[in-house]
N, C-alpha and C. Protein backbone atom coordinates (compact mmCIF):
# COMPACT_ATOMS: atom_id res chain seq x y z
N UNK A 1 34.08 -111.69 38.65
CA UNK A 1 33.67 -110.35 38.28
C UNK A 1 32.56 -110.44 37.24
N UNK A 2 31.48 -109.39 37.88
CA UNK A 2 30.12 -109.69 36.74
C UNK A 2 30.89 -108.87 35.56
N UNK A 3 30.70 -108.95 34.49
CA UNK A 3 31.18 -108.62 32.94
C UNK A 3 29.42 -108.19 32.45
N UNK A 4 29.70 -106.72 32.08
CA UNK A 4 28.20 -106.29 31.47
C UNK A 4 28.43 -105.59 30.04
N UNK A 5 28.04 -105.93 29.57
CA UNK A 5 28.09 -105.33 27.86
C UNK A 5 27.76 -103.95 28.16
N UNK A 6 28.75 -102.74 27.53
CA UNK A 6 28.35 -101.51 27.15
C UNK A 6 27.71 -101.52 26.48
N UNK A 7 26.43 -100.48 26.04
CA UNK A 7 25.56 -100.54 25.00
C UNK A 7 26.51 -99.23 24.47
N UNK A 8 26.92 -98.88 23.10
CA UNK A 8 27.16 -97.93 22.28
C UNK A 8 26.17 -97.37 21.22
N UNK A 9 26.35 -95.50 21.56
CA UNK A 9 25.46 -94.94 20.25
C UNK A 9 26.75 -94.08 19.70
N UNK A 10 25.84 -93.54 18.38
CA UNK A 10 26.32 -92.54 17.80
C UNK A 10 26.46 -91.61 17.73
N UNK A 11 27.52 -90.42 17.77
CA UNK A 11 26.79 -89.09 17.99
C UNK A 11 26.44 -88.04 16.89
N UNK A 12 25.90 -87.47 16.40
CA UNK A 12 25.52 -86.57 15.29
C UNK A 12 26.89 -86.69 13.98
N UNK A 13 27.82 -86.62 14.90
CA UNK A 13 28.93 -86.88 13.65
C UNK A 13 29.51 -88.00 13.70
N UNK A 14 28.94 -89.19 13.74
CA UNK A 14 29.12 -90.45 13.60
C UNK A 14 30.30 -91.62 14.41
N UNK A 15 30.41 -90.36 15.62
CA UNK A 15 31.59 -91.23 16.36
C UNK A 15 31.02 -92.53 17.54
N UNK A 16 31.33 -93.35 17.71
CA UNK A 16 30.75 -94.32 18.75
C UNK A 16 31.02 -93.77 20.33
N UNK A 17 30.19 -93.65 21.14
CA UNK A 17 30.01 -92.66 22.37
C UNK A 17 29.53 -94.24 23.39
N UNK A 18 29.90 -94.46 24.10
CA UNK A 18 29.81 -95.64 25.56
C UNK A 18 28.46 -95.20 26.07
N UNK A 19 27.72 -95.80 25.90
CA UNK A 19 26.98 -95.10 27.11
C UNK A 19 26.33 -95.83 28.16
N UNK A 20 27.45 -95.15 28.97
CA UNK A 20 27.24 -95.25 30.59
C UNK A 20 27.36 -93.99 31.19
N UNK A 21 27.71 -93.91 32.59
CA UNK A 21 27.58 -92.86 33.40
C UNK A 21 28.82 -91.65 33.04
N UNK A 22 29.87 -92.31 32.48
CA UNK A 22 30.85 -91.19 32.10
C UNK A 22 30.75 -90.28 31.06
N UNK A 23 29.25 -90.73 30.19
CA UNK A 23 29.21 -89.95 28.82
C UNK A 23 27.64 -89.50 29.13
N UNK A 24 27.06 -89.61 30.36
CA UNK A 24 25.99 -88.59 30.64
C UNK A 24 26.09 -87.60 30.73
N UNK A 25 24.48 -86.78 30.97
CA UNK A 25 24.64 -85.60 30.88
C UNK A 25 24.40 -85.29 32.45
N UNK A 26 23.23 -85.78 33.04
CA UNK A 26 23.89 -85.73 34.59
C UNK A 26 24.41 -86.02 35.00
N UNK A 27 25.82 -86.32 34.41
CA UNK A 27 26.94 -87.06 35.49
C UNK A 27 27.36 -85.83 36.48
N UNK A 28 27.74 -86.04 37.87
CA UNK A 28 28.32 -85.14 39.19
C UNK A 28 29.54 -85.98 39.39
N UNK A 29 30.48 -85.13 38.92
CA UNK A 29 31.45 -85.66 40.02
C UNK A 29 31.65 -84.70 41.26
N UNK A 30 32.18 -85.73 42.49
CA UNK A 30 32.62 -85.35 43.80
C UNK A 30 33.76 -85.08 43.92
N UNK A 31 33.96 -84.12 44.61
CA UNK A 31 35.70 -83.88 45.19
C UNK A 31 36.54 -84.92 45.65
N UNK A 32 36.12 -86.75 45.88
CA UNK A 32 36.75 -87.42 46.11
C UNK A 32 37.11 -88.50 44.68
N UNK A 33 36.30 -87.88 43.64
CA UNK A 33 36.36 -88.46 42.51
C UNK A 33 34.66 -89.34 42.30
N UNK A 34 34.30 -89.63 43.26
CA UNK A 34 32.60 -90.25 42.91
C UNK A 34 32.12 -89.57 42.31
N UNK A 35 31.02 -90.73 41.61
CA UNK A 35 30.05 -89.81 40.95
C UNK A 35 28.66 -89.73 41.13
N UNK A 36 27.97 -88.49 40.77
CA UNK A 36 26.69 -88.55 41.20
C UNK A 36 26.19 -88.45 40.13
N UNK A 37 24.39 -89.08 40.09
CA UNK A 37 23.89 -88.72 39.59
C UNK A 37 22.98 -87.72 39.67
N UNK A 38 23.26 -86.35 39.04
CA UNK A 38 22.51 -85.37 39.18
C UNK A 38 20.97 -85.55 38.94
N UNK A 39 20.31 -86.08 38.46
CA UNK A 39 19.06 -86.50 38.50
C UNK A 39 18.53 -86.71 39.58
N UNK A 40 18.79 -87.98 39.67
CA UNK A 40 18.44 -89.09 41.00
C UNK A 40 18.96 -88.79 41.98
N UNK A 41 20.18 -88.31 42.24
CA UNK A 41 20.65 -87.48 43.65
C UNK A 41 21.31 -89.12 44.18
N UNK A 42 21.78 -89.66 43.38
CA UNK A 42 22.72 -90.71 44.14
C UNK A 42 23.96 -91.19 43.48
N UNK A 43 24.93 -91.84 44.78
CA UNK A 43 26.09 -92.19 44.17
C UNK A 43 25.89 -93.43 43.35
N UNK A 44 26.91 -93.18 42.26
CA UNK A 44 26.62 -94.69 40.98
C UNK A 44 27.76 -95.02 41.18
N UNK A 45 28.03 -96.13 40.65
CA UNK A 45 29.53 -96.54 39.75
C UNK A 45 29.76 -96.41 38.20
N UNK A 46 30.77 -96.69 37.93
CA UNK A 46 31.46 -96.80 37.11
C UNK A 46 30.79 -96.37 35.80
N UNK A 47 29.89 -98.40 35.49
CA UNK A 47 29.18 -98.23 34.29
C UNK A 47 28.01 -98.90 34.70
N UNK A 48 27.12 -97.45 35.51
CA UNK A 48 26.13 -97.39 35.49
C UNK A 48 24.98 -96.59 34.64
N UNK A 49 23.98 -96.92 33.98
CA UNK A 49 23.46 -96.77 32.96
C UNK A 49 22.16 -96.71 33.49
N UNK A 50 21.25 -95.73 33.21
CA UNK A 50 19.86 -95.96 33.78
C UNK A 50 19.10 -95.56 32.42
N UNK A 51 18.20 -95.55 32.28
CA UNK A 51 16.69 -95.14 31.47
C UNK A 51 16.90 -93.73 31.05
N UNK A 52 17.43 -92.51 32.04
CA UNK A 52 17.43 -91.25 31.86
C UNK A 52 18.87 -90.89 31.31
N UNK A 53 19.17 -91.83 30.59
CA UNK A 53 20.84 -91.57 30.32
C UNK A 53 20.65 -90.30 29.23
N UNK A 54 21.25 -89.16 28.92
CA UNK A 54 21.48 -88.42 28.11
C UNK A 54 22.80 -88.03 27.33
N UNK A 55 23.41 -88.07 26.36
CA UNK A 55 24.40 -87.92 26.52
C UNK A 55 24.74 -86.31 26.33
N UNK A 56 26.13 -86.53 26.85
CA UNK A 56 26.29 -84.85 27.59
C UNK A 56 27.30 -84.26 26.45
N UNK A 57 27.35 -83.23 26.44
CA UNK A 57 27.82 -81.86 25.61
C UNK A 57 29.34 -82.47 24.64
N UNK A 58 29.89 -82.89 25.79
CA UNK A 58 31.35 -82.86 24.91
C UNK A 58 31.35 -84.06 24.11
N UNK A 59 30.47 -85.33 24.63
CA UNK A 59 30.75 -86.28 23.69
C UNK A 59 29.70 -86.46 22.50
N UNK A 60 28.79 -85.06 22.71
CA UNK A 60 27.77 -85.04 21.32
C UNK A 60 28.41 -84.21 20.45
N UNK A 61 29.49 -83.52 20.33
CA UNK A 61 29.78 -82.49 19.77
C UNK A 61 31.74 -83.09 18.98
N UNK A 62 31.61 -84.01 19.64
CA UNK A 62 33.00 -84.94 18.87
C UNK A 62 32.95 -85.15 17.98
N UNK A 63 34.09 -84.69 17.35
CA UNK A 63 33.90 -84.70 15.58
C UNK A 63 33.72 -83.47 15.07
N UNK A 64 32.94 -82.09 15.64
CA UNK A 64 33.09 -80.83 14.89
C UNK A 64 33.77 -80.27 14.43
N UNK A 65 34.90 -80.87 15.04
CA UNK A 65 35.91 -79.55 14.60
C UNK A 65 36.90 -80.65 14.12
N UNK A 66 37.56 -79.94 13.05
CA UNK A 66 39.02 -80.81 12.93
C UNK A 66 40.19 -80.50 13.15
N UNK A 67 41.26 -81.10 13.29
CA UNK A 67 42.38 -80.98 14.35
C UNK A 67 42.45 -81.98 15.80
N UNK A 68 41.42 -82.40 16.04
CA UNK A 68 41.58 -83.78 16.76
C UNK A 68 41.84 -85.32 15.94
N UNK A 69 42.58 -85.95 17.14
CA UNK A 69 42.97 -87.46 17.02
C UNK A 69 42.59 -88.20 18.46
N UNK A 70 42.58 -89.56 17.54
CA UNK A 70 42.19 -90.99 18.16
C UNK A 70 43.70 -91.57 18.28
N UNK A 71 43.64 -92.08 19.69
CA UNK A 71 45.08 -93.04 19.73
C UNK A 71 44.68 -93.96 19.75
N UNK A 72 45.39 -94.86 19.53
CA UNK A 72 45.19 -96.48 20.22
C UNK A 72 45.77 -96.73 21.44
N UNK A 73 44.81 -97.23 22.44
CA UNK A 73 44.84 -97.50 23.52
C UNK A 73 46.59 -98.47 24.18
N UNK A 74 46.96 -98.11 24.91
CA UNK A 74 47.88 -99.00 25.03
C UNK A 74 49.66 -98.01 24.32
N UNK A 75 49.36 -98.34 23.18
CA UNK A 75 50.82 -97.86 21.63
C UNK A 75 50.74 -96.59 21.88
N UNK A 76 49.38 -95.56 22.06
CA UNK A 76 49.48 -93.84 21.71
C UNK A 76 49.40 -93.96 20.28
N UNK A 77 49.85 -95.32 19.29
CA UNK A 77 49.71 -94.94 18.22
C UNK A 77 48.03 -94.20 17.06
N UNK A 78 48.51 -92.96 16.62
CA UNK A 78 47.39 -92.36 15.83
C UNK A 78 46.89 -93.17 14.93
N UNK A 79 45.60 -93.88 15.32
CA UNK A 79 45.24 -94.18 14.29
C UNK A 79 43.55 -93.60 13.27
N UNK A 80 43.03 -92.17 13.76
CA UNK A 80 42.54 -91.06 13.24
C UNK A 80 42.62 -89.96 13.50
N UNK A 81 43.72 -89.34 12.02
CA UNK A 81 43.81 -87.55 12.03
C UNK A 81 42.17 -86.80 12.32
């Protein structure tokens, strides 16, 4: 299995955001679960990443409000109120 490094940014309120195709802003999903890219008009995978990556609404805006938490993957345990 090829193994590709995520590249990570930041978003305005300082949370680390993946960016690949799940934290774009043209991401399409399909009724079978694929995804498109609304741009380019084609199916991608997973963590596909192009040049026109934008990131999209909900994961620029993480962190505004408070009353959200971070689990740890795996435990559920909270580890940010």
């Amino acid at each position: 299995m090829n193994k590709t490094k995520i590249q990570t940014v930041k978003n305005p309120y300082g949370h680390q955001v993946r960016q690949w195709c799940g934290s774009c802003k043209h991401r399409l999903i399909e009724d079978d679960g694929s995804r498109i890219c609304g741009l380019m008009q084609i199916k991608v995978k997973r963590y596909f990443v192009c040049s026109h990556w934008l990131m999209n609404d909900a994961v620029r805006v993480a962190g505004l409000r408070n009353g959200g938490v971070v689990k740890l993957r795996g435990t559920k345990e909270t580890i940010i109120n």
